[in-house]
C-alpha atoms as a PDB file:
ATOM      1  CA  UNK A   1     -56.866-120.527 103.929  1.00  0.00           C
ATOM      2  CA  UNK A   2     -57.925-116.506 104.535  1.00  0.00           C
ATOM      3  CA  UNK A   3     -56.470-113.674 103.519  1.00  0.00           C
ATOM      4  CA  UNK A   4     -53.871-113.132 105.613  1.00  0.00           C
ATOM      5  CA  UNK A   5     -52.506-116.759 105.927  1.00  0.00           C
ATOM      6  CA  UNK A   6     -52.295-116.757 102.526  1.00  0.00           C
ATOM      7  CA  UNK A   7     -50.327-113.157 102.305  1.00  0.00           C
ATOM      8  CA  UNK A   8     -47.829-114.437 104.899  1.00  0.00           C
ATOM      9  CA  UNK A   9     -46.955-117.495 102.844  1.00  0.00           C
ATOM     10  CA  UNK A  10     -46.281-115.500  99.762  1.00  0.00           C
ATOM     11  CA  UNK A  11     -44.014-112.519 101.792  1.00  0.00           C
ATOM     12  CA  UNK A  12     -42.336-113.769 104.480  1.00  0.00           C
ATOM     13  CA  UNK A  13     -40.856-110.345 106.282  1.00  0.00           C
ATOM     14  CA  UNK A  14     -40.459-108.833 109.630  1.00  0.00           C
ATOM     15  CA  UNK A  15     -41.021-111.348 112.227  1.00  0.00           C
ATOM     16  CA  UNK A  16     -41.018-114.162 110.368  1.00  0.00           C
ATOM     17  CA  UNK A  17     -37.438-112.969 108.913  1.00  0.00           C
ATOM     18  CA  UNK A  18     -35.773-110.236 111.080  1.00  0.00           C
ATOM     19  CA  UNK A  19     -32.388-110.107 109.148  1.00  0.00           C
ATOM     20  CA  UNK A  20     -33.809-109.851 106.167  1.00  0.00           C
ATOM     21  CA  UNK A  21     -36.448-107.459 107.358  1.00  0.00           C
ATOM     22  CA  UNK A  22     -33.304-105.138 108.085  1.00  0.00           C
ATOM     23  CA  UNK A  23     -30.807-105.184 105.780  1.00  0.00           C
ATOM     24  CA  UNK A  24     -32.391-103.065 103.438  1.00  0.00           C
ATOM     25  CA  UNK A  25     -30.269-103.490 100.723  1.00  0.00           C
ATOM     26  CA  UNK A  26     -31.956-107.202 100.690  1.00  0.00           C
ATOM     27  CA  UNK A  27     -34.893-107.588  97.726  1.00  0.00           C
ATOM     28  CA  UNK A  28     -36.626-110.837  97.154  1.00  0.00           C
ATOM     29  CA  UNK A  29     -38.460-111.112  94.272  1.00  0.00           C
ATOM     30  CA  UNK A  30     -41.402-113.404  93.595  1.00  0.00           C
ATOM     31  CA  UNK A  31     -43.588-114.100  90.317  1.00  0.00           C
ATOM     32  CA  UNK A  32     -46.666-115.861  90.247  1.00  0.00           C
ATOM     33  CA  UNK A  33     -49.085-116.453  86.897  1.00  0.00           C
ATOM     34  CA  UNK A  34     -52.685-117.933  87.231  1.00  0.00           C
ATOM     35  CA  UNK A  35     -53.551-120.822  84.811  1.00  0.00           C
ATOM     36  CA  UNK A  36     -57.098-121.836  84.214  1.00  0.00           C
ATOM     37  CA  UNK A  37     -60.234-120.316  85.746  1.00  0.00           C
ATOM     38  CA  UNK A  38     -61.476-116.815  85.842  1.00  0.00           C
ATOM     39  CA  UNK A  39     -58.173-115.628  86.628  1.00  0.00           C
ATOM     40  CA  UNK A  40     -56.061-117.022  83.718  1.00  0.00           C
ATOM     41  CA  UNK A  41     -53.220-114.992  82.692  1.00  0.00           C
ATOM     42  CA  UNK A  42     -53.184-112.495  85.493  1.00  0.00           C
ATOM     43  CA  UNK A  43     -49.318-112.539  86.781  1.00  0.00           C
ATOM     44  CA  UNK A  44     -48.176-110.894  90.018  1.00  0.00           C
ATOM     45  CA  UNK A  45     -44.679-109.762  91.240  1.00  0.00           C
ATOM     46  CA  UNK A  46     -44.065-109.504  94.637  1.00  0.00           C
ATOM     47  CA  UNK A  47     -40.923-107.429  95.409  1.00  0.00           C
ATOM     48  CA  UNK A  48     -39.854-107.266  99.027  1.00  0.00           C
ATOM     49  CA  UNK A  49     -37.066-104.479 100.593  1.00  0.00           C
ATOM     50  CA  UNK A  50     -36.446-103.465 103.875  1.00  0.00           C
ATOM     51  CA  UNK A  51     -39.712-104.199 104.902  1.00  0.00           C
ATOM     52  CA  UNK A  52     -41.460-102.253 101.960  1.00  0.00           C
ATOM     53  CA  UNK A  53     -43.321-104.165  99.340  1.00  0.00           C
ATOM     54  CA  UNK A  54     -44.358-104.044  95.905  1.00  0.00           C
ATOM     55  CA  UNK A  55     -46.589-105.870  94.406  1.00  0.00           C
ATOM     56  CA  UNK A  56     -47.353-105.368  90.758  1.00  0.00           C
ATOM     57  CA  UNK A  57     -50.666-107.118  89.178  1.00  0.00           C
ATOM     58  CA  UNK A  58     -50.780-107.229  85.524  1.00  0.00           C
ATOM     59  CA  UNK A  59     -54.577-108.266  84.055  1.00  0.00           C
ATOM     60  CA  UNK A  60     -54.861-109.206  80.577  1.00  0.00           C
ATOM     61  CA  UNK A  61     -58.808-109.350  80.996  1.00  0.00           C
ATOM     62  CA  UNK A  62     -60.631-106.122  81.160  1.00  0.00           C
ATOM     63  CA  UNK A  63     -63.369-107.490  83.324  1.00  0.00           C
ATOM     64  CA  UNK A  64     -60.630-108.676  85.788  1.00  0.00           C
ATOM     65  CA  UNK A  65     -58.901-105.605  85.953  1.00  0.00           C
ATOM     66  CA  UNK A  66     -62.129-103.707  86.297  1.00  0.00           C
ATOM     67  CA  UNK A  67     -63.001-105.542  89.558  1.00  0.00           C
ATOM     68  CA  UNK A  68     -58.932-105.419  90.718  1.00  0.00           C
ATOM     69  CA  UNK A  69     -59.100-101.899  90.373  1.00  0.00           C
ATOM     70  CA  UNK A  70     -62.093-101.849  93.097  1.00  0.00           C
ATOM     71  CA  UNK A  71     -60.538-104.166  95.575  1.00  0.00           C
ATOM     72  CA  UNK A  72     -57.432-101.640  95.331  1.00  0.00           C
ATOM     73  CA  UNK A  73     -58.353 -99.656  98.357  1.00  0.00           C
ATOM     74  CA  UNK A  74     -59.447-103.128 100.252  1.00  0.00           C
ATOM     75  CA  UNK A  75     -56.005-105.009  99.485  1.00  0.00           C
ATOM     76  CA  UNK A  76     -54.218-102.383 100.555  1.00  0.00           C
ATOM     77  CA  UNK A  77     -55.931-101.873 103.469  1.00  0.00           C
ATOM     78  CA  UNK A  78     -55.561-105.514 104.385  1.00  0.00           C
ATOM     79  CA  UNK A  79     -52.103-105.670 104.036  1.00  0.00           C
ATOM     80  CA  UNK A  80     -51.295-102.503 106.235  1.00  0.00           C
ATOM     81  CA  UNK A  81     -53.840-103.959 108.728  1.00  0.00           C
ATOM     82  CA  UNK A  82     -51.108-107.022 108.991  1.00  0.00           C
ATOM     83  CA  UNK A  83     -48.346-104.361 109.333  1.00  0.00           C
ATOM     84  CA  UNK A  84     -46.926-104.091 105.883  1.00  0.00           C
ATOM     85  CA  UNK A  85     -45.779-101.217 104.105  1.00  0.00           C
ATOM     86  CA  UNK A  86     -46.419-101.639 100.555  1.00  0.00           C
ATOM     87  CA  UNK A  87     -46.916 -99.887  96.935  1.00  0.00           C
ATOM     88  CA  UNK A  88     -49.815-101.713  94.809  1.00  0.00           C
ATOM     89  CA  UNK A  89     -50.043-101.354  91.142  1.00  0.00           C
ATOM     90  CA  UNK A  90     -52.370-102.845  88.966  1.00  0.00           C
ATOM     91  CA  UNK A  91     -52.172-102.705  85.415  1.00  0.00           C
ATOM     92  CA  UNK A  92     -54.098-103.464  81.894  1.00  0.00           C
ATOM     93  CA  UNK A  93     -51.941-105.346  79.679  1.00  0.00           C
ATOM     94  CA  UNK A  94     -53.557-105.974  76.675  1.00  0.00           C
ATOM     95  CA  UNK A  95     -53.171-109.854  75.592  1.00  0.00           C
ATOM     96  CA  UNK A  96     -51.120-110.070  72.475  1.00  0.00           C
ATOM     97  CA  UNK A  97     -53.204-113.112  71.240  1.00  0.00           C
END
């Protein structure tokens, strides 16, 4: 699966959901959280209004947020290249282990 088969399974707007897309006092909320691999413990929240989106990345590895960080400006360019409007966060949050 690419990119952008992927991104249209996790936020299903616009086409794929016109009434949705347009009420735009509609949000859908999504949370996902990695377990296992290089990835384990990053969580992601997908928020979805009106056709704007959110999506939130937490990192509780330094490494992984480094690297996050530097796909920023190539996630977010993906995602308006497949017509979304969206707001991308990323943040450090420090594991409380």
């Amino acid at each position: 699966m690419d990119f952008e088969q992927l991104m249209h399974q996790a936020l299903p707007i616009g086409e794929n959901n016109p009434p949705a897309a347009l009420n735009k006092n509609v949000v859908f909320t999504q949370r996902y959280r990695v377990s296992g691999g290089y990835l384990d413990g990053v969580e992601c929240e997908v928020c979805e209004s009106g056709g704007l989106i959110q999506l939130r990345i937490n990192v509780p590895h330094h490494e992984i947020y480094r690297s996050m960080k530097a796909l920023k400006q190539w996630l977010e360019s993906q995602l308006l290249h497949m017509g979304y409007i969206i707001s991308l966060e990323i943040f450090y949050v420090k594991n409380s282990e």
